[in-house]
Each structure stands twice: as C-alpha cells, then as structure tokens.
PDB file of N, CA and C in Angstrom:
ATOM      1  N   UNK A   1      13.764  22.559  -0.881  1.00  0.00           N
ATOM      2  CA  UNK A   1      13.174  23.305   0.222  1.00  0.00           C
ATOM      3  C   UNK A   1      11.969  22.526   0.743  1.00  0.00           C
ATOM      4  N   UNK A   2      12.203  21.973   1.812  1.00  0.00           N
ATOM      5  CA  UNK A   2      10.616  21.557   2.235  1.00  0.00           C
ATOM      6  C   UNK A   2       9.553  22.119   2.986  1.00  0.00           C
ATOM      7  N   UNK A   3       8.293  21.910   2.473  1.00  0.00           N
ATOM      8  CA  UNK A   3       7.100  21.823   2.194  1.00  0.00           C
ATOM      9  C   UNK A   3       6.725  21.957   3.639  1.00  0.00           C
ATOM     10  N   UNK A   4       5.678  23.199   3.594  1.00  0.00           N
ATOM     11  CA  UNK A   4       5.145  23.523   5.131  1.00  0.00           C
ATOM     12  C   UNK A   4       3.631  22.488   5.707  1.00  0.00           C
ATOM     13  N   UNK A   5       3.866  22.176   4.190  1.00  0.00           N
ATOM     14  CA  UNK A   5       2.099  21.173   3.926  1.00  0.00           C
ATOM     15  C   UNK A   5       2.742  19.805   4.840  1.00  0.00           C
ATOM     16  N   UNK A   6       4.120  19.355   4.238  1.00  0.00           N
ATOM     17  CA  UNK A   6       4.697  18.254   4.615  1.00  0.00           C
ATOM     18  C   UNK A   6       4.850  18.094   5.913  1.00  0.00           C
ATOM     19  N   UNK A   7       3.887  17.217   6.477  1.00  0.00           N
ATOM     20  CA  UNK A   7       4.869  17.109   8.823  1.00  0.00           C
ATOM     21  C   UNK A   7       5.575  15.964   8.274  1.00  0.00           C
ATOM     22  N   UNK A   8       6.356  15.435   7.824  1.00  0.00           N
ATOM     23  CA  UNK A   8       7.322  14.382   8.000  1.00  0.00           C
ATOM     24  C   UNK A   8       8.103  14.116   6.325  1.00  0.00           C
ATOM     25  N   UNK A   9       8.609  15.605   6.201  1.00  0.00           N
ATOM     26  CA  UNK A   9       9.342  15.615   5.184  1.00  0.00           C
ATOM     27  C   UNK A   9      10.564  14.232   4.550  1.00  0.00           C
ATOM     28  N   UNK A  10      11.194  13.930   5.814  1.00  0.00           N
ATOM     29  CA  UNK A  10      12.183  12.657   5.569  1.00  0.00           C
ATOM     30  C   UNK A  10      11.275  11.505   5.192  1.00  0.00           C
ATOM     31  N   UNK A  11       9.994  11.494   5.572  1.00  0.00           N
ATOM     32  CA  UNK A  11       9.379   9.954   5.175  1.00  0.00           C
ATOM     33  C   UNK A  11       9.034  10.292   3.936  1.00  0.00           C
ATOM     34  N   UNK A  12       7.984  11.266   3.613  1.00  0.00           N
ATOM     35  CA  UNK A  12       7.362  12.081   2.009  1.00  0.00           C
ATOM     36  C   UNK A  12       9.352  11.344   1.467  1.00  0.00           C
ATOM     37  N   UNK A  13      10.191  11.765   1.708  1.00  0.00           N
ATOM     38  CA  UNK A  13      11.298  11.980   0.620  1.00  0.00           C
ATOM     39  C   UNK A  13      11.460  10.499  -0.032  1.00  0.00           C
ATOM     40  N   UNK A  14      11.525   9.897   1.312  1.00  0.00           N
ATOM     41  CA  UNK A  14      11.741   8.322   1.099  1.00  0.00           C
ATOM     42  C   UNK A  14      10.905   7.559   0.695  1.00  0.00           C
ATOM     43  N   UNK A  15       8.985   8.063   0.810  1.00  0.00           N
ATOM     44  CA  UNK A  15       8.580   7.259  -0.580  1.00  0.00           C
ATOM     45  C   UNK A  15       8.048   7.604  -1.898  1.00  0.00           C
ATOM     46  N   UNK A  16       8.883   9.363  -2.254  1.00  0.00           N
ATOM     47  CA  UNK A  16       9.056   9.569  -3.582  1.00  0.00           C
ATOM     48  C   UNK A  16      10.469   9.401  -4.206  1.00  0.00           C
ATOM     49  N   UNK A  17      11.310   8.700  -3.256  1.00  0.00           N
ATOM     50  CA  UNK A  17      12.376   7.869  -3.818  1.00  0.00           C
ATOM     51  C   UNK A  17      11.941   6.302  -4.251  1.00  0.00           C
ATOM     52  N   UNK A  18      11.098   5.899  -3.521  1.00  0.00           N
ATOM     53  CA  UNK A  18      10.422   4.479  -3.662  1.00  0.00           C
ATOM     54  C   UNK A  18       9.517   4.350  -5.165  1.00  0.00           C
ATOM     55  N   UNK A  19       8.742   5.178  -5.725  1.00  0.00           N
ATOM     56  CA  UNK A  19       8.404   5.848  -6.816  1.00  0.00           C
ATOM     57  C   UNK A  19       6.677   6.156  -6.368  1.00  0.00           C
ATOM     58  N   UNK A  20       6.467   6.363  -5.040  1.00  0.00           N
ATOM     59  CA  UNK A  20       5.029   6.762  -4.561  1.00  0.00           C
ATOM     60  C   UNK A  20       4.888   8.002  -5.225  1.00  0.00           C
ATOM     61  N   UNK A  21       3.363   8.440  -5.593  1.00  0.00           N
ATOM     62  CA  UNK A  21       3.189   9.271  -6.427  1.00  0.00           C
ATOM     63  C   UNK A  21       3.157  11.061  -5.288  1.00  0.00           C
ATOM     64  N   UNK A  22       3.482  11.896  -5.704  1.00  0.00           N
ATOM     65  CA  UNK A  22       3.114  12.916  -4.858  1.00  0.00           C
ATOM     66  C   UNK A  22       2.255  13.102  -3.910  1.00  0.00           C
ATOM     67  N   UNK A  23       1.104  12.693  -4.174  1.00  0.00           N
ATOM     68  CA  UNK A  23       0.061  12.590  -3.463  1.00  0.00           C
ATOM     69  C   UNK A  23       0.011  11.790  -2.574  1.00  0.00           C
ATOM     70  N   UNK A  24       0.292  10.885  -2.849  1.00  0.00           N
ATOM     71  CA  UNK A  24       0.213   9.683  -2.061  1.00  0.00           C
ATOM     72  C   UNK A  24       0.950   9.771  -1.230  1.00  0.00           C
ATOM     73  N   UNK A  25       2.789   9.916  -1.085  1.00  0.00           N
ATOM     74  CA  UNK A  25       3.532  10.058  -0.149  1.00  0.00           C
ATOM     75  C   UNK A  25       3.277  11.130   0.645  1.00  0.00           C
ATOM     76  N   UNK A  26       2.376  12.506   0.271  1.00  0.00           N
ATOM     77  CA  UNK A  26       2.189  13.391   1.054  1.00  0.00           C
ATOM     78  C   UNK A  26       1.162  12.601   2.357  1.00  0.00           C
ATOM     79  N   UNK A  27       0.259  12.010   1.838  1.00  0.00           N
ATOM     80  CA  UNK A  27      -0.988  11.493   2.662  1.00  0.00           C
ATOM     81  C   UNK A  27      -0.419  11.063   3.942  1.00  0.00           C
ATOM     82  N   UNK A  28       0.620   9.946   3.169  1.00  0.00           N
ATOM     83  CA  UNK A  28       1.328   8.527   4.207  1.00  0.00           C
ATOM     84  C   UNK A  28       2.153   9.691   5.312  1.00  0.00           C
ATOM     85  N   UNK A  29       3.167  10.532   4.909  1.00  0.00           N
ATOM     86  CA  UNK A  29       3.614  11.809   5.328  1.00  0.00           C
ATOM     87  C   UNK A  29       3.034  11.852   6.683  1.00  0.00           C
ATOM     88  N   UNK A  30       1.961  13.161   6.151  1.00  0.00           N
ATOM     89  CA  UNK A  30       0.713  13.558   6.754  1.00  0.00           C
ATOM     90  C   UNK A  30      -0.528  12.818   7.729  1.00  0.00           C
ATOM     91  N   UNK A  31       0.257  12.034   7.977  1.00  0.00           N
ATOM     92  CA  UNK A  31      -0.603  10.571   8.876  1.00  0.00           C
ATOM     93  C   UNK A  31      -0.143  10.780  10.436  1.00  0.00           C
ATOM     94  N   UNK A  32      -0.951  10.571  11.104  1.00  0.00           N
ATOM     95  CA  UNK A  32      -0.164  10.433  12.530  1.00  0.00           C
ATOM     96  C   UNK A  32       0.150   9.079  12.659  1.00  0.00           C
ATOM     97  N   UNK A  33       1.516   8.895  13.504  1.00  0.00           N
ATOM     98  CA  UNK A  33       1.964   7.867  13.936  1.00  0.00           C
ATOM     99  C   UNK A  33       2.254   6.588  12.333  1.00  0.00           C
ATOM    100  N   UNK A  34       2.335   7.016  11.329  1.00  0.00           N
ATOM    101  CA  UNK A  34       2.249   6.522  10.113  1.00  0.00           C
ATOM    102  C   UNK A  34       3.890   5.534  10.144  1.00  0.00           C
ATOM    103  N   UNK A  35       4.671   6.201  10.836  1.00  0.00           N
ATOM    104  CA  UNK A  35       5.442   5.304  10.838  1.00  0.00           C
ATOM    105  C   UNK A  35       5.824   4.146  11.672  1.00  0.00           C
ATOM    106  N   UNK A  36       4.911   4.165  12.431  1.00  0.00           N
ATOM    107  CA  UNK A  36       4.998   2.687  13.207  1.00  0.00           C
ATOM    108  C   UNK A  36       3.913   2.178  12.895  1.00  0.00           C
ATOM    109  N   UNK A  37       4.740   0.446  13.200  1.00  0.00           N
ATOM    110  CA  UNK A  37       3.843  -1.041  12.631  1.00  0.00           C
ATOM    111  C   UNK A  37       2.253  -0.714  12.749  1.00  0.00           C
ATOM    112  N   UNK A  38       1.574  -1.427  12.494  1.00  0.00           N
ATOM    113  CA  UNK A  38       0.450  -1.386  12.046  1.00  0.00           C
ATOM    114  C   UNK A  38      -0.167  -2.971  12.995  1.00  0.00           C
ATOM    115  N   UNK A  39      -0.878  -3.353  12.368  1.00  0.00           N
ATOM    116  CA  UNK A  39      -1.815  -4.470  13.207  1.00  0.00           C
ATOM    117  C   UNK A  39      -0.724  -5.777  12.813  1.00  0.00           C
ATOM    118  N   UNK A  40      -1.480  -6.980  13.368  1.00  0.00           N
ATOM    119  CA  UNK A  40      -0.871  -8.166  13.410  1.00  0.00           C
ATOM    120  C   UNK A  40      -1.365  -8.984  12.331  1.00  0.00           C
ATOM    121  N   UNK A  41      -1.462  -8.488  10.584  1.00  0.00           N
ATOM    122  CA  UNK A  41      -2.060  -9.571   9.757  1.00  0.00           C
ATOM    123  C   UNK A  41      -0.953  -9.692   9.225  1.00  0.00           C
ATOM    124  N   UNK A  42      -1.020 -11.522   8.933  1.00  0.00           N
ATOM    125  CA  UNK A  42      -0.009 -11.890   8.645  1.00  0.00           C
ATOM    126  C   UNK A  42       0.332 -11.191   6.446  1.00  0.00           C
ATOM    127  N   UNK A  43       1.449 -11.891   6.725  1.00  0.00           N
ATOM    128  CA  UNK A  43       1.625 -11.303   4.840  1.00  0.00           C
ATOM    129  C   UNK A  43       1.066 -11.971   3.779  1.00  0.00           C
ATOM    130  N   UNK A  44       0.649 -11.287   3.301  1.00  0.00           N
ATOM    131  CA  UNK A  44      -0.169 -11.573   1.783  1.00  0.00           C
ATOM    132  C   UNK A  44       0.419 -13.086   1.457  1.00  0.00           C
ATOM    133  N   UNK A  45       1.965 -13.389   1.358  1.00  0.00           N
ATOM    134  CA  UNK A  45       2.683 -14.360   1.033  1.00  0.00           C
ATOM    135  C   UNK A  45       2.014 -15.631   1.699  1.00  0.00           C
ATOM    136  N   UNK A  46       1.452 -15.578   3.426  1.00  0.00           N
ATOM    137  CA  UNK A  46       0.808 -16.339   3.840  1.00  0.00           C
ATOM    138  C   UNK A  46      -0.256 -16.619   3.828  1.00  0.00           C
ATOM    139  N   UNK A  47      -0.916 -15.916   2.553  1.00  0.00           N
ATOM    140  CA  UNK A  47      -2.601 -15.712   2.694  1.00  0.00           C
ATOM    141  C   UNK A  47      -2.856 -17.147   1.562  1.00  0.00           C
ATOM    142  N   UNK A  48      -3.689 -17.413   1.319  1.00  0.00           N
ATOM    143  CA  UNK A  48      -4.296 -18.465   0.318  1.00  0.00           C
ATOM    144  C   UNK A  48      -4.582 -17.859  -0.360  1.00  0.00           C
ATOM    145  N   UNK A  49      -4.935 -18.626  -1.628  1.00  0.00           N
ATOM    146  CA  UNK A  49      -5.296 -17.989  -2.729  1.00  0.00           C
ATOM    147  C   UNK A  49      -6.563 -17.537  -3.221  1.00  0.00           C
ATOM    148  N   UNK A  50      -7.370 -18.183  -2.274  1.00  0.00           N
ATOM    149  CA  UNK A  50      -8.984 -17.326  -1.873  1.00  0.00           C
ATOM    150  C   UNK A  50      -8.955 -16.653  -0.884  1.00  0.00           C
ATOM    151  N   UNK A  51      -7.987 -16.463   0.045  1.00  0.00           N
ATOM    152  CA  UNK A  51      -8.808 -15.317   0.437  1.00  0.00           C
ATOM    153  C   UNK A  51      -7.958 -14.346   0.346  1.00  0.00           C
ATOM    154  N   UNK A  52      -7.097 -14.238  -0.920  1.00  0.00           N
ATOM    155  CA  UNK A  52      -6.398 -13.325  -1.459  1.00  0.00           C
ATOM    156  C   UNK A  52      -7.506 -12.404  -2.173  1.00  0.00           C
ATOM    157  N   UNK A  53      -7.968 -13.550  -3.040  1.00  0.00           N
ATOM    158  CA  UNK A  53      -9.274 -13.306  -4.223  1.00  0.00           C
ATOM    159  C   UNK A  53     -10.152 -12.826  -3.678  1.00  0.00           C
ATOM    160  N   UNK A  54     -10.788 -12.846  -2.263  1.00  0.00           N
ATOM    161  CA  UNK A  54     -11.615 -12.734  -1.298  1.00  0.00           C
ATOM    162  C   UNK A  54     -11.403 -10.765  -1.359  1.00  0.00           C
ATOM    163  N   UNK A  55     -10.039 -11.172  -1.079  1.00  0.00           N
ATOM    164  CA  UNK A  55      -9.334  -9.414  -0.600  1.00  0.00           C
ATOM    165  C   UNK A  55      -9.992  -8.753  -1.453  1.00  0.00           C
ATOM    166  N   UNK A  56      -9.413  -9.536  -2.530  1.00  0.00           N
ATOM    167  CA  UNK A  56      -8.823  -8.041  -3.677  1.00  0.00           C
ATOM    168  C   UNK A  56     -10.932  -7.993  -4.352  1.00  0.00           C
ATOM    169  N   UNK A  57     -11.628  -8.834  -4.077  1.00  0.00           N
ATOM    170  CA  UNK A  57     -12.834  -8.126  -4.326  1.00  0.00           C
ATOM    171  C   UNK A  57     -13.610  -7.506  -3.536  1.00  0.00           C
ATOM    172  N   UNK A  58     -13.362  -7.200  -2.257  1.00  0.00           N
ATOM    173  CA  UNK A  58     -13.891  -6.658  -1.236  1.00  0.00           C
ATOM    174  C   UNK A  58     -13.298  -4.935  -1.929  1.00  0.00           C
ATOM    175  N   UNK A  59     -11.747  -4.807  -2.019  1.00  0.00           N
ATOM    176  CA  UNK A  59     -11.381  -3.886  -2.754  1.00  0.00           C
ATOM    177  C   UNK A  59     -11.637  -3.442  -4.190  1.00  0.00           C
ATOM    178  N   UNK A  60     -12.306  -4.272  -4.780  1.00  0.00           N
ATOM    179  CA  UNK A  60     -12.776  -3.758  -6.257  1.00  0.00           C
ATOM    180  C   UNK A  60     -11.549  -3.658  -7.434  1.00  0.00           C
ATOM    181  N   UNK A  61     -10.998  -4.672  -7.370  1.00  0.00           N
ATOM    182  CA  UNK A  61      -9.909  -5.309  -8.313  1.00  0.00           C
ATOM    183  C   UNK A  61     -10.467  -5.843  -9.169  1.00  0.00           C
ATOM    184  N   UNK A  62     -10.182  -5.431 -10.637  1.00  0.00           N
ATOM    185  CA  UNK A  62     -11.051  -5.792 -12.326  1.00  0.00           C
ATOM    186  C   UNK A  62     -10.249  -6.902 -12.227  1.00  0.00           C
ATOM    187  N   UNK A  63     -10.382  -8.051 -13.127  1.00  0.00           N
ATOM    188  CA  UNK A  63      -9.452  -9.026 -13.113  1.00  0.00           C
ATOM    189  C   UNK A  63      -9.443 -10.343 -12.673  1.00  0.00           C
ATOM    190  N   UNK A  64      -9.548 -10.125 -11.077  1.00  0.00           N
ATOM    191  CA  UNK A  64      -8.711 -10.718 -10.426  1.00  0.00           C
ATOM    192  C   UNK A  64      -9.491 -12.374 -10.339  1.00  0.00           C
ATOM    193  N   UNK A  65     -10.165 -12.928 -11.330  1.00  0.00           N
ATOM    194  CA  UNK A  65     -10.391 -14.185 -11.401  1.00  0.00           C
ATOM    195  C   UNK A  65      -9.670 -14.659 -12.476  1.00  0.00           C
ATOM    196  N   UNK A  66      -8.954 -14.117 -12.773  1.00  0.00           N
ATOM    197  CA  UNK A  66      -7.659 -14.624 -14.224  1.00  0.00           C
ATOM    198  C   UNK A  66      -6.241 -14.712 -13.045  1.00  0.00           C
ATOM    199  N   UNK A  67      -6.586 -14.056 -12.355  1.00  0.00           N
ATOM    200  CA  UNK A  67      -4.805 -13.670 -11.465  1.00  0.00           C
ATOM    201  C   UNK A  67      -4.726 -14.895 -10.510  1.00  0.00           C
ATOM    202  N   UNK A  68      -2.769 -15.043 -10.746  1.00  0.00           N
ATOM    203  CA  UNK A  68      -2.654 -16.081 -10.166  1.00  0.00           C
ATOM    204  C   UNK A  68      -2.322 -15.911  -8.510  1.00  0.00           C
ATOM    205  N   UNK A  69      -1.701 -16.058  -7.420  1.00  0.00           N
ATOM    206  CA  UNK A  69      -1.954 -15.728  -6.593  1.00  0.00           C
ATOM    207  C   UNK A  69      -0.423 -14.182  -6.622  1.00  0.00           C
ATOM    208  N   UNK A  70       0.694 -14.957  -7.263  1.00  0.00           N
ATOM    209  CA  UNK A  70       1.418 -13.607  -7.341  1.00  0.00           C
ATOM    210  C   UNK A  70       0.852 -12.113  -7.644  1.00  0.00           C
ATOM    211  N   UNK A  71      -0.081 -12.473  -8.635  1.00  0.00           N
ATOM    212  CA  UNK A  71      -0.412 -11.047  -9.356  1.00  0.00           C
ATOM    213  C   UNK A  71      -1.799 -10.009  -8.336  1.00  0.00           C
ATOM    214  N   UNK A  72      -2.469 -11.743  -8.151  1.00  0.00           N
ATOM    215  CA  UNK A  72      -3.761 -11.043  -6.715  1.00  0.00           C
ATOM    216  C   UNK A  72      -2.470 -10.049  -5.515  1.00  0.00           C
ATOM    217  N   UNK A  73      -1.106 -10.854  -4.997  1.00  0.00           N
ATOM    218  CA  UNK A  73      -0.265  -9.741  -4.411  1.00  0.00           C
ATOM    219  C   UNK A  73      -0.031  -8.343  -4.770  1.00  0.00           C
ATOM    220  N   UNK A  74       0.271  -8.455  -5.865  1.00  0.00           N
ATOM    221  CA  UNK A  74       1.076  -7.485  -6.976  1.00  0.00           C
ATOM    222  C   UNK A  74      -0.096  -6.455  -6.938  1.00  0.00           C
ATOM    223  N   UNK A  75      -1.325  -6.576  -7.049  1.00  0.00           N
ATOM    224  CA  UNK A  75      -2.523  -6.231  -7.331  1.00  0.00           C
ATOM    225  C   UNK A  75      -2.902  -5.200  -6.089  1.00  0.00           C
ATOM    226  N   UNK A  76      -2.979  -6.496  -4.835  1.00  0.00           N
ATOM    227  CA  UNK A  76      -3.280  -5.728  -3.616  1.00  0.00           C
ATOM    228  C   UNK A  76      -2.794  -4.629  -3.062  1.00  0.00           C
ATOM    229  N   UNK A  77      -1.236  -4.849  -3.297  1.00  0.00           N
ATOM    230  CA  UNK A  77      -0.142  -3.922  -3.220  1.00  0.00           C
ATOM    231  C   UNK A  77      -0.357  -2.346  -3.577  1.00  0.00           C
ATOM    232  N   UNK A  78      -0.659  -2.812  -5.152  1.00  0.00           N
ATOM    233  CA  UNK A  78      -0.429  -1.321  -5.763  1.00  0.00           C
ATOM    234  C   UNK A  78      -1.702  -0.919  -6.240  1.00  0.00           C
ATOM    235  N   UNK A  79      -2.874  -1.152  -5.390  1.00  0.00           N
ATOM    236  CA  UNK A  79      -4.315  -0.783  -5.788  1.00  0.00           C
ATOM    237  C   UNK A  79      -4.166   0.440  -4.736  1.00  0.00           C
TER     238      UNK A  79
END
C-alpha cells in the first residue's frame, strides 16, 4: 500500500530495491524535480586523485589518506 508521506512512490520503490535505506529513499522520493539530471560535473572516474581526496575532506571522510583512488569513489558514493 503506498505511503501518503511518499510523492513519488515508483522512485522510493526503486531505490529500496537498490538497497537505499528507508529514509533515505523517502528524502530522494520527496525531492522536487529529483529525478532529472543534475549539474554538469564530470564523474568521479574523471576526477584525480587529489581532488578526489580534496572531495572527500571537504565532506569529512575518516580515512581517506590511506584510500586509493577506487575506495576515495566507493567512499564518496556511499557517505
């Protein structure tokens, strides 16, 4: 039965099939315009490896002077 809290029940579904936590998919949900693109930065994949490191301490990532540039991704991702 869906959720009166939920405005975009089909997206909420699809990223607590993805394994987003309740909360979280409600938020993304609950966003206006959440499902279209976003700005023009390129992908993490194209970023260097400082100013990956750059990122992820602006965001407050424990760690991330041991991480190699996969894991600074991995990191950014799921912070």
């Amino acid at each position: 039965m869906p959720s009166k809290r939920i405005k975009n029940e089909e997206q909420y579904q699809a990223l607590r099939d993805k394994g987003y936590s309740k909360e979280k998919s409600a938020r993304i949900a609950n966003t206006p315009d959440s499902g279209k693109k976003g700005g023009k930065a390129k992908p993490y994949e194209e970023w260097t490896k400082d100013e990956l490191y750059q990122q992820a301490k602006n965001v407050g990532i424990n760690g991330r002077s041991k991480m190699n540039k996969l894991q600074l991704i991995h990191s950014l991702r799921n912070n």
